[in-house]
C-alpha atoms as a PDB file:
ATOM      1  CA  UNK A   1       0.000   0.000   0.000  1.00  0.00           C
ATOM      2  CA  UNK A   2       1.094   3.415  -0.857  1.00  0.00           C
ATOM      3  CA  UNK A   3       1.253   6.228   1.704  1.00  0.00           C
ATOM      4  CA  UNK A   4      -1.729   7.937   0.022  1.00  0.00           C
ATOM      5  CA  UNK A   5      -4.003   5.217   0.412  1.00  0.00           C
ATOM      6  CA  UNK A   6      -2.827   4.714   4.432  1.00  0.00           C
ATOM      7  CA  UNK A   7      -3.618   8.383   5.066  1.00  0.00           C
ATOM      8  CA  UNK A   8      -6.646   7.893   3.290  1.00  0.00           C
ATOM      9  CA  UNK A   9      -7.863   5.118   5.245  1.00  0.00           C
ATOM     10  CA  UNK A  10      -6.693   6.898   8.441  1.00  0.00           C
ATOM     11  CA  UNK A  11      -8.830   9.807   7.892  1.00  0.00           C
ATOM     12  CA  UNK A  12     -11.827   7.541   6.957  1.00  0.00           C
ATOM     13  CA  UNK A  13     -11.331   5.672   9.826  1.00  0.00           C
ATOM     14  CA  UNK A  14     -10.801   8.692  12.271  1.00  0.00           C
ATOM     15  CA  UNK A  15     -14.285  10.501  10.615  1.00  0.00           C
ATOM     16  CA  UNK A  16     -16.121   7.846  11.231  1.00  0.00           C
ATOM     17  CA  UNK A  17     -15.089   7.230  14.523  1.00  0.00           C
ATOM     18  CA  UNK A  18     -16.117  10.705  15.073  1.00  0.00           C
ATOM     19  CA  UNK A  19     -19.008  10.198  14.419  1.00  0.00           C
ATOM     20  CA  UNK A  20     -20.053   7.164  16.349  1.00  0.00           C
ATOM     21  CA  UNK A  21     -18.828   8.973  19.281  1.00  0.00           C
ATOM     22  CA  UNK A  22     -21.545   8.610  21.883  1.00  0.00           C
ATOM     23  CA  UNK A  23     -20.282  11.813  23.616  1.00  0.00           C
ATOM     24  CA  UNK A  24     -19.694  15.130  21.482  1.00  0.00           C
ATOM     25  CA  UNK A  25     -16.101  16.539  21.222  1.00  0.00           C
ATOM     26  CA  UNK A  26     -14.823  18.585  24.152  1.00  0.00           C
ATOM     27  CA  UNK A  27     -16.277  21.772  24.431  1.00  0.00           C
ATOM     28  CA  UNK A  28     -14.636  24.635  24.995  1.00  0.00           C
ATOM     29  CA  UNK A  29     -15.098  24.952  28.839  1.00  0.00           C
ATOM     30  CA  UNK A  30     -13.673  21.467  29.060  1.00  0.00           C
ATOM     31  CA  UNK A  31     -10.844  22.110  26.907  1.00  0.00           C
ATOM     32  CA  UNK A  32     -10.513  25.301  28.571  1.00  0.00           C
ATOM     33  CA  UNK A  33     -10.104  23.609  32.120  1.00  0.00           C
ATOM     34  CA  UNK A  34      -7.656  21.172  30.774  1.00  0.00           C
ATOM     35  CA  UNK A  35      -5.449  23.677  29.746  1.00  0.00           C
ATOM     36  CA  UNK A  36      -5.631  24.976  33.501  1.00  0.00           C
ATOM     37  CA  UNK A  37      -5.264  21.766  35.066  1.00  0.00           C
ATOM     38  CA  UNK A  38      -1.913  21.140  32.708  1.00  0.00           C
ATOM     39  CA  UNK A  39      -0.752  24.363  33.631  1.00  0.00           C
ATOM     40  CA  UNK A  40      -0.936  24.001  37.451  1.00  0.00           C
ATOM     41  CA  UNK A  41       0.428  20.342  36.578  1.00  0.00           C
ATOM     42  CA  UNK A  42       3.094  22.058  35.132  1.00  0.00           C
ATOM     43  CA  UNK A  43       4.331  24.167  37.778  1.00  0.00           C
ATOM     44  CA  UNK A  44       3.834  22.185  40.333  1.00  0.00           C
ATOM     45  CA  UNK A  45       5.726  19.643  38.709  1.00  0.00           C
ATOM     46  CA  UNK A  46       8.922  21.887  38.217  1.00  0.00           C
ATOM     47  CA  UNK A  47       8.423  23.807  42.049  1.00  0.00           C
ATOM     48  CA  UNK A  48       8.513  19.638  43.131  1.00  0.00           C
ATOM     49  CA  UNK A  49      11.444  18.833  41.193  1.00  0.00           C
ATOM     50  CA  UNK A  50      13.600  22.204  42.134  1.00  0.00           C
ATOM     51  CA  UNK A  51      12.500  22.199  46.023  1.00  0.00           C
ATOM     52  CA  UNK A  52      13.069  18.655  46.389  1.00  0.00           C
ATOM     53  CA  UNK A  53      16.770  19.036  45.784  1.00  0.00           C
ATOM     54  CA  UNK A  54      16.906  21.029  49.303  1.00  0.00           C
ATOM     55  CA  UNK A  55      18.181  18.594  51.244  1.00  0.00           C
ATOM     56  CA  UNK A  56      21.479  17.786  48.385  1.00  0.00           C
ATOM     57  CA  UNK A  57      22.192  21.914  47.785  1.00  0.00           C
ATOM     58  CA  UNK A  58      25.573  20.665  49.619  1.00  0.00           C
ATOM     59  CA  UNK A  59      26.547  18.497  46.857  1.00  0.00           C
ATOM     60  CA  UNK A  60      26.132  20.777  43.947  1.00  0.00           C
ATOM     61  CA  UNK A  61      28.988  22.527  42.395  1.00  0.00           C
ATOM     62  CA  UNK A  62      28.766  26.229  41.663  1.00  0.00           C
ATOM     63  CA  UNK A  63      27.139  26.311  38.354  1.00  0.00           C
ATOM     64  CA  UNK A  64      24.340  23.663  39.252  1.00  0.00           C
ATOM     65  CA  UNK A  65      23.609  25.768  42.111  1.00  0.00           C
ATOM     66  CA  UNK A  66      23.461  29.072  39.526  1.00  0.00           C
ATOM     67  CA  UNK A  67      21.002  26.244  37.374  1.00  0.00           C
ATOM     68  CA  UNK A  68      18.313  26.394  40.476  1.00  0.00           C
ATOM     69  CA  UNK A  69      18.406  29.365  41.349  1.00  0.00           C
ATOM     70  CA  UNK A  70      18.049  30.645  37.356  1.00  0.00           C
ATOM     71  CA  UNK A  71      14.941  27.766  37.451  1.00  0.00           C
ATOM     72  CA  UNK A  72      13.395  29.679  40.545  1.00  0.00           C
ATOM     73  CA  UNK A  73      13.540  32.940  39.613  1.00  0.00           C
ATOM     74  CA  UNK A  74      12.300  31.473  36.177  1.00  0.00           C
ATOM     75  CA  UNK A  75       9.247  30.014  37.898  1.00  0.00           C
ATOM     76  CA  UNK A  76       8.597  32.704  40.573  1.00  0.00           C
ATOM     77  CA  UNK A  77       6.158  34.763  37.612  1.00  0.00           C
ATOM     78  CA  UNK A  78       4.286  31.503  36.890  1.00  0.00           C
ATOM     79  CA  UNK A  79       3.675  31.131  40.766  1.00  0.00           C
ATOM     80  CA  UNK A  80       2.766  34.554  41.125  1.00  0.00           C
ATOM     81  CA  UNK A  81      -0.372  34.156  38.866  1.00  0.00           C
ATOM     82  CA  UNK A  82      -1.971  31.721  40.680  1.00  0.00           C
ATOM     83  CA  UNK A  83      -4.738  32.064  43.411  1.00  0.00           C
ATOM     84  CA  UNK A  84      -4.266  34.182  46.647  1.00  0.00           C
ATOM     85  CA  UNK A  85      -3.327  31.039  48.961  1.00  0.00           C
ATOM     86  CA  UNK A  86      -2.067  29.028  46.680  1.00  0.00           C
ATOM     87  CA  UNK A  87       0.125  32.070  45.655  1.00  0.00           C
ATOM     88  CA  UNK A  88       1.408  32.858  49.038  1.00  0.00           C
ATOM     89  CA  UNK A  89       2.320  28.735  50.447  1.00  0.00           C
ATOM     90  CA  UNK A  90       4.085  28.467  47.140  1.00  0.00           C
ATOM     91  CA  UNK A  91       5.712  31.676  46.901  1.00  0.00           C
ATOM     92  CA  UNK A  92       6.944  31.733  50.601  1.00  0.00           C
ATOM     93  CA  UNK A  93       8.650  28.180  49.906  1.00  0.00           C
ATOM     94  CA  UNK A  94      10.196  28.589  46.749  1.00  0.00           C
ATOM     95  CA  UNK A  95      12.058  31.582  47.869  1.00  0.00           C
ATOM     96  CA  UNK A  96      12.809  29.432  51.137  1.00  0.00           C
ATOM     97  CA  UNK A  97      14.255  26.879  48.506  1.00  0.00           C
ATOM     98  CA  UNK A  98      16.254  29.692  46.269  1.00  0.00           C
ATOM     99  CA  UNK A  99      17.726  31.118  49.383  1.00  0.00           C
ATOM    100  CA  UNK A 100      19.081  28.335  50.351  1.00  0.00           C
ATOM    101  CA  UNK A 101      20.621  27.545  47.059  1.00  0.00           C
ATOM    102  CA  UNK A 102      21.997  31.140  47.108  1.00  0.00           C
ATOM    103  CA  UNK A 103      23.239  30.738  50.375  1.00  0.00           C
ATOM    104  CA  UNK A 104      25.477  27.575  49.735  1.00  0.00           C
ATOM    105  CA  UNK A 105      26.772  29.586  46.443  1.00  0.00           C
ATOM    106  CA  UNK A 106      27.745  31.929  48.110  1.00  0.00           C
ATOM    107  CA  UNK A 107      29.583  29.859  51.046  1.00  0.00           C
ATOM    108  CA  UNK A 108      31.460  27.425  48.404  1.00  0.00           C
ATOM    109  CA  UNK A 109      32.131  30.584  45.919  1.00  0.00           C
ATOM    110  CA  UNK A 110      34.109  32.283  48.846  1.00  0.00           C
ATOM    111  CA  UNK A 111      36.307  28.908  49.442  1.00  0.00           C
END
């Protein structure tokens, strides 16, 4: 088979799967809260991943150190468009987490 006649059967396929859906495609509320839900997903994911390195800010040289605190400051406007609450709990501990990293720069830059 040719590639013309594979895409062709694709998109049959796909339309009429379309429209043997029982449910009707996503509006645009639902897509709309998707995109939220991804996009608190997504911060949170990267506030986990740089604030769980905490405990290790011992271990990382100079320029790793630079990394995390380029990835907070990076985040902090993402953070700061979020709910009132949510806004303050996250804000206070990710500049917890980037003065920490700042402070151990600091300490191994002036060894």
């Amino acid at each position: 088979m040719n590639i013309r006649l594979h895409i062709s059967v694709l998109v049959t396929a796909l339309t009429a799967a379309l429209f043997l859906m029982e449910s009707p495609l996503p509006s645009h509320d639902t897509v709309s809260a998707r995109a939220v839900a991804y996009a608190q997903d997504s911060w949170q994911k990267e506030f986990d991943d740089i604030c769980s390195k905490t405990q290790d800010a011992m271990l990382f040289n100079v320029e790793e150190l630079r990394n995390l605190i380029a990835r907070c400051d990076a985040l902090k406007p993402r953070i700061e468009k979020l709910e009132a609450s949510e806004r303050k709990v996250a804000t206070k501990k990710l500049s917890v987490c980037r003065d920490l990293y700042e402070f151990v720069r600091e300490a191994k830059e002036k060894r």
